[in-house]
N, C-alpha and C. Protein backbone atom coordinates (compact mmCIF):
# COMPACT_ATOMS: atom_id res chain seq x y z
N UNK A 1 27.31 -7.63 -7.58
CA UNK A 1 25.88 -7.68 -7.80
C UNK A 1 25.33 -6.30 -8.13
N UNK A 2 26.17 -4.97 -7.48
CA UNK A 2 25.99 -4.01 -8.18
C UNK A 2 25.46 -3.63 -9.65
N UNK A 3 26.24 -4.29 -10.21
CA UNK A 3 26.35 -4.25 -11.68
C UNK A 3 25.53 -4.68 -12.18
N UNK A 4 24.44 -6.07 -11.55
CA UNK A 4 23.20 -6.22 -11.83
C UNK A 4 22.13 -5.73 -10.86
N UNK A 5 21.76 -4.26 -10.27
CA UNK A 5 21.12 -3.64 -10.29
C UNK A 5 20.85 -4.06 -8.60
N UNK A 6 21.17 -4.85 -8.33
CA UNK A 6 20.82 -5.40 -6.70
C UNK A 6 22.43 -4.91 -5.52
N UNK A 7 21.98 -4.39 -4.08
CA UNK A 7 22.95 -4.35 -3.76
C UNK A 7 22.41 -4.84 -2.11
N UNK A 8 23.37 -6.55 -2.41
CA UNK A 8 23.41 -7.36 -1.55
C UNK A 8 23.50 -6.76 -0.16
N UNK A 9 24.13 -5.94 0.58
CA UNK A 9 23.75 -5.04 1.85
C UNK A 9 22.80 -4.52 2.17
N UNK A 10 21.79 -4.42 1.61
CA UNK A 10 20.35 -3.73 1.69
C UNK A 10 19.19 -4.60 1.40
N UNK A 11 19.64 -5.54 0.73
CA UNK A 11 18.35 -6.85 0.76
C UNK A 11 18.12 -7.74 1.79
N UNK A 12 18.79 -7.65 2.83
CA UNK A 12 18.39 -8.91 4.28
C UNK A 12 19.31 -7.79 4.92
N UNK A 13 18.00 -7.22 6.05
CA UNK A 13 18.79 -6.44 6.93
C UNK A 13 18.79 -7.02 8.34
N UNK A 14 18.80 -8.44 8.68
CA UNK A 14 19.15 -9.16 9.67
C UNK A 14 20.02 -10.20 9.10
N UNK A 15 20.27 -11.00 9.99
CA UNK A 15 21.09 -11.96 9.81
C UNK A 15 19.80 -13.61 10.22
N UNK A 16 19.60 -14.32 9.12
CA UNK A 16 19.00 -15.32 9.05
C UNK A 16 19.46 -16.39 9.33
N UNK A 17 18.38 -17.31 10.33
CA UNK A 17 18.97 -18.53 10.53
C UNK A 17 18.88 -19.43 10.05
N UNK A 18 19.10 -20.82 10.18
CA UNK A 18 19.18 -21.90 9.30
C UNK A 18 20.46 -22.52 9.07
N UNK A 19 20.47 -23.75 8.29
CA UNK A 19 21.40 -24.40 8.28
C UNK A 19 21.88 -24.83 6.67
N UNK A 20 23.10 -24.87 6.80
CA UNK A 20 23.29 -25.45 5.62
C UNK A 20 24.38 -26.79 5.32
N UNK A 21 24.62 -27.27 4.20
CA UNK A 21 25.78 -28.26 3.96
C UNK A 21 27.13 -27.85 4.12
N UNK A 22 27.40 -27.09 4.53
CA UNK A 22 29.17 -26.92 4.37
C UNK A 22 29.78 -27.68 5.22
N UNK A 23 29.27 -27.69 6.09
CA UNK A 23 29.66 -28.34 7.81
C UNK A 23 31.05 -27.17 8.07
N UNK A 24 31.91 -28.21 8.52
CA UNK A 24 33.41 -27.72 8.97
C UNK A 24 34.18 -27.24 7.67
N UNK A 25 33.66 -27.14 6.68
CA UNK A 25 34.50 -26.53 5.75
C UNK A 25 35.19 -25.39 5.80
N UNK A 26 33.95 -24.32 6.25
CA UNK A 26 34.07 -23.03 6.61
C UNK A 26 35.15 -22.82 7.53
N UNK A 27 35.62 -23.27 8.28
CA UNK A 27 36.56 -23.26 9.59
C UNK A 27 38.19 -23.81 8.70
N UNK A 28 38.28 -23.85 7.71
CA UNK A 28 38.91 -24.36 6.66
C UNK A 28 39.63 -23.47 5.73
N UNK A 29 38.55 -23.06 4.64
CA UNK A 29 39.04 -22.14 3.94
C UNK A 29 37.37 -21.14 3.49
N UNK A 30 37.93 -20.11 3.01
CA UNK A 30 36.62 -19.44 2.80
C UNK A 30 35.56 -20.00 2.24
N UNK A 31 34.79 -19.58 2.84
CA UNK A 31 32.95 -20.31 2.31
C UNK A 31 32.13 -18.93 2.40
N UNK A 32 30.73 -19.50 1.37
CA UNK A 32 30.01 -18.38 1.47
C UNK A 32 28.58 -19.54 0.94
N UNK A 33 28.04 -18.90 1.64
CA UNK A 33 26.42 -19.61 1.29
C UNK A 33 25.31 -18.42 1.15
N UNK A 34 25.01 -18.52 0.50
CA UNK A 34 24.49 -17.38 -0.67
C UNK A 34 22.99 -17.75 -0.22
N UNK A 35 21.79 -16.92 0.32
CA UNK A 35 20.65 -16.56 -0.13
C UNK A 35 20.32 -15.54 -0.81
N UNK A 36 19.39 -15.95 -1.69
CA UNK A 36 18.58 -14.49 -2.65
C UNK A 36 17.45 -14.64 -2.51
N UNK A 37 16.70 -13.23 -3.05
CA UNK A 37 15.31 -13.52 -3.10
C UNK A 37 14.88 -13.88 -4.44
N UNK A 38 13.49 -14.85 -4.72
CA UNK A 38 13.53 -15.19 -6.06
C UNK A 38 12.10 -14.21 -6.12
N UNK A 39 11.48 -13.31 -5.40
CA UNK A 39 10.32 -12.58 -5.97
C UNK A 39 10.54 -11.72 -5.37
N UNK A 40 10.28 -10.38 -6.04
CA UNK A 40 10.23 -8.81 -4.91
C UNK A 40 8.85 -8.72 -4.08
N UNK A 41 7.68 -9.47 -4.78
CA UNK A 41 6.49 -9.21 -4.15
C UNK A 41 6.25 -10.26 -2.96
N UNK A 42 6.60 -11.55 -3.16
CA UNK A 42 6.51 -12.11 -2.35
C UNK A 42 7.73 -12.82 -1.20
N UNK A 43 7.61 -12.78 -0.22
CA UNK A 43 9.00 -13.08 0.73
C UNK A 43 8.73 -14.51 1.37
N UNK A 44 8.71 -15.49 0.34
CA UNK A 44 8.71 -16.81 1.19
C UNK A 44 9.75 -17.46 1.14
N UNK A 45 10.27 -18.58 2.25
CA UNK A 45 11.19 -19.35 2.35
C UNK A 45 11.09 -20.66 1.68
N UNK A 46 12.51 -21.16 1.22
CA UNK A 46 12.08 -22.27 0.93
C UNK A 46 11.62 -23.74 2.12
N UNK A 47 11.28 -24.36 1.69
CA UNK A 47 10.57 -25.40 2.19
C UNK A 47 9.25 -24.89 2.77
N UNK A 48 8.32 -23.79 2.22
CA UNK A 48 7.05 -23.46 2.25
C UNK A 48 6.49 -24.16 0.97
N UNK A 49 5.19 -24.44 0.78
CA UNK A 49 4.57 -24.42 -0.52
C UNK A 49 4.32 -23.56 -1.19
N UNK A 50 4.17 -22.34 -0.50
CA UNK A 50 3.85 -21.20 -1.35
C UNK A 50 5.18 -20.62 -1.83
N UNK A 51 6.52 -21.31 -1.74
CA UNK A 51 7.66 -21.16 -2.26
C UNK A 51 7.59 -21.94 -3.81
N UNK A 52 7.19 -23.17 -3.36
CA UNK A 52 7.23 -23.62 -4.50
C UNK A 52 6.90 -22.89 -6.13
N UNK A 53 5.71 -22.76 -5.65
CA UNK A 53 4.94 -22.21 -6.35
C UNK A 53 5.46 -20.61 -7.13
N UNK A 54 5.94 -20.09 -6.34
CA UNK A 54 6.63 -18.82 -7.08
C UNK A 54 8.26 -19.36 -7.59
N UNK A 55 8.73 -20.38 -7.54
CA UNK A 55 9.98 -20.70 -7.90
C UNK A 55 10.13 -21.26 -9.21
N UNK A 56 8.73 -21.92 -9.64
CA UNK A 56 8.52 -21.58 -10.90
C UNK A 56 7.92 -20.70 -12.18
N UNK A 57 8.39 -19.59 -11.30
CA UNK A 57 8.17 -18.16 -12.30
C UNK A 57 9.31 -17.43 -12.88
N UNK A 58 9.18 -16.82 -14.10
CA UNK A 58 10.10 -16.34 -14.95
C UNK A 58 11.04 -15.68 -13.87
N UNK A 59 10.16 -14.54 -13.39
CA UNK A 59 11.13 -14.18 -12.31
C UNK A 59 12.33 -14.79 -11.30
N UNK A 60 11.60 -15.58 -10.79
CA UNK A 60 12.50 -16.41 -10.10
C UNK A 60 13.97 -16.97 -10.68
N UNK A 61 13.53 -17.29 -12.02
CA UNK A 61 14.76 -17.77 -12.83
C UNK A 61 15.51 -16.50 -13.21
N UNK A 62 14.90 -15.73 -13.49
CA UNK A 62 16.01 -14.74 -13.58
C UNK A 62 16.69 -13.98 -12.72
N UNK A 63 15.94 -14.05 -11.38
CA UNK A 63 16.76 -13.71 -9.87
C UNK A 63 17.83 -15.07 -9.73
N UNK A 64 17.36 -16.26 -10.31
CA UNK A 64 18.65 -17.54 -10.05
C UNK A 64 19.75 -16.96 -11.11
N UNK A 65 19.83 -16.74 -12.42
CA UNK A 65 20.77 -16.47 -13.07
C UNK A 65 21.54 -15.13 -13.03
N UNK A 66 21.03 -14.00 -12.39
CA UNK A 66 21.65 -13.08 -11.84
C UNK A 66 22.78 -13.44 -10.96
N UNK A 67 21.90 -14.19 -9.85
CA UNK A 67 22.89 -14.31 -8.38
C UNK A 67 24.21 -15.81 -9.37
N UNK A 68 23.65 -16.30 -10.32
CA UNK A 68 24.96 -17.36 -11.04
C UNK A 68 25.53 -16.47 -11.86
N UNK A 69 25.59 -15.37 -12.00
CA UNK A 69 26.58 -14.72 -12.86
C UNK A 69 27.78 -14.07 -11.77
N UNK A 70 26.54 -13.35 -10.51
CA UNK A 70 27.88 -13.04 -9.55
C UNK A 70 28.69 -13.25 -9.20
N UNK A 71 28.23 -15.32 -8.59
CA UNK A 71 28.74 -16.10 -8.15
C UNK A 71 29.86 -16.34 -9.10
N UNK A 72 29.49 -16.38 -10.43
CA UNK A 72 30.90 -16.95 -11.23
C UNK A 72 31.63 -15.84 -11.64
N UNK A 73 31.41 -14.18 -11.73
CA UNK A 73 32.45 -13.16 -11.42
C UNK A 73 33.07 -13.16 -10.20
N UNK A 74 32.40 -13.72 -9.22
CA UNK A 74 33.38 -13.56 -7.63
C UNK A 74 34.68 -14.83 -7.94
N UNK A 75 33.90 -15.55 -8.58
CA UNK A 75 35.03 -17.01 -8.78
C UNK A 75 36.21 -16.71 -9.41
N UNK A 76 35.92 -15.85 -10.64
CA UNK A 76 36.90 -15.32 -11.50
C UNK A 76 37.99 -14.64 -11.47
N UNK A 77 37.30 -13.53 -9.98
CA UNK A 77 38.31 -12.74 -9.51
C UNK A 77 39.38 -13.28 -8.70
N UNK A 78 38.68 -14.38 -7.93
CA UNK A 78 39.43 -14.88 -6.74
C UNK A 78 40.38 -16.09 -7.82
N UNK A 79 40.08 -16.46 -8.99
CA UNK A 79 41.04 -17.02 -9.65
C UNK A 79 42.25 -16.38 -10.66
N UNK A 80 41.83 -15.12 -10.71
CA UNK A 80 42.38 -14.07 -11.79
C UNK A 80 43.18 -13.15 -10.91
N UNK A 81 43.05 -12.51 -9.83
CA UNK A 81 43.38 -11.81 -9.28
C UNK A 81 44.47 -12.31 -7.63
N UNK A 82 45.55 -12.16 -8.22
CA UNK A 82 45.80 -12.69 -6.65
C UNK A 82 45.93 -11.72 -5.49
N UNK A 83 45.97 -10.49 -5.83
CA UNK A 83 45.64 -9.87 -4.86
C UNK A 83 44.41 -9.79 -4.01
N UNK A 84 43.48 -9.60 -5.08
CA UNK A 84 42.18 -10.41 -4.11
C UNK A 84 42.34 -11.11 -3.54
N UNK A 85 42.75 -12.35 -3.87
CA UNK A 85 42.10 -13.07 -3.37
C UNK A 85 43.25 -13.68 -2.06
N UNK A 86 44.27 -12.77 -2.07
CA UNK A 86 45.42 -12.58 -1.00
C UNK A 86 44.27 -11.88 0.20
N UNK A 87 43.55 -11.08 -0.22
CA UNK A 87 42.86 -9.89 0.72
C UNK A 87 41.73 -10.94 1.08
N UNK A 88 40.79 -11.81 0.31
CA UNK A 88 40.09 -12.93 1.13
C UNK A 88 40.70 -14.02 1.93
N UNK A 89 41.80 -14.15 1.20
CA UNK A 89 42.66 -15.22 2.36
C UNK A 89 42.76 -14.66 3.63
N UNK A 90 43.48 -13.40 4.11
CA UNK A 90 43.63 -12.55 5.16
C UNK A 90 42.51 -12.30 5.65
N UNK A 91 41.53 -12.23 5.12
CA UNK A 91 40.24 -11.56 5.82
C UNK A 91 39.57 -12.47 6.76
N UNK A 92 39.54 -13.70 5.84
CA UNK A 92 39.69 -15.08 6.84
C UNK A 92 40.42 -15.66 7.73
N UNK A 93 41.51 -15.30 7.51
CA UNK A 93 42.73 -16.08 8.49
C UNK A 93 42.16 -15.02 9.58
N UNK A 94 42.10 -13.98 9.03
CA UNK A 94 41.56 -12.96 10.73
C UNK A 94 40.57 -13.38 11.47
N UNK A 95 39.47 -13.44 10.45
CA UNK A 95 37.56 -13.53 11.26
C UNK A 95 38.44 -15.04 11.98
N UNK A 96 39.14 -16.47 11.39
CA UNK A 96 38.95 -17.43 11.93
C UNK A 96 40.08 -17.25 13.85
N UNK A 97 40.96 -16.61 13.38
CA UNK A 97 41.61 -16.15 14.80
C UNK A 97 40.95 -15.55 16.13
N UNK A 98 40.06 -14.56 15.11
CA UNK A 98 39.35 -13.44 16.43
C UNK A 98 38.69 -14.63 17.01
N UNK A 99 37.78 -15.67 16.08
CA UNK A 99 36.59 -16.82 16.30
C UNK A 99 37.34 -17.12 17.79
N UNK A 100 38.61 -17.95 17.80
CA UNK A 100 38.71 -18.68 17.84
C UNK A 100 39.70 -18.15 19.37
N UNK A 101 40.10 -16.94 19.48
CA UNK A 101 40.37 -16.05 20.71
C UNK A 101 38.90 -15.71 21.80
N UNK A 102 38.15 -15.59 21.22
CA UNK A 102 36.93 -15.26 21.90
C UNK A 102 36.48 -16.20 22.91
């Protein structure tokens, strides 16, 4: 995401709650559930109305097609690269061990 001008470590400096669809997948094989922001000026969540409303702005769409270009360079690598994606396999098999020692 570098590369498009955003750097995902510095845009949510907590950890947010909420839920999503993966269920037990995650406990499986790697998952990632992706929030972005779709306005710099305004910080609403979805399922507000006043989300709505900024989600159909230019902006917004072009904060969605940014974060779909990442998403499909991260895909690429982890299909192109097996060392990567040797180093996400491991990274997981770890986080799910420590999980699961604790």
């Amino acid at each position: 995401m570098r590369e498009y001008g955003q750097d995902g470590d510095s845009l949510v400096p907590q950890t947010l709650g909420g839920s999503t669809d993966i269920g037990n997948v995650s406990y499986v094989l790697p998952t990632m559930h992706v929030l972005f922001s779709i306005s710099a000026q305004n910080k609403y969540f979805p399922h507000e109305v006043r989300f709505a409303a900024v989600a159909g702005t230019n902006e917004a769409l072009k904060q969605a097609v940014t974060t779909g270009k990442g998403h499909a360079f991260l895909c690429w690598d982890c299909l192109s690269d097996d060392r990567f994606f040797a180093d996400v396999k491991g990274n997981f098999e770890q986080k799910i061990a420590e999980a699961e020692a604790a």
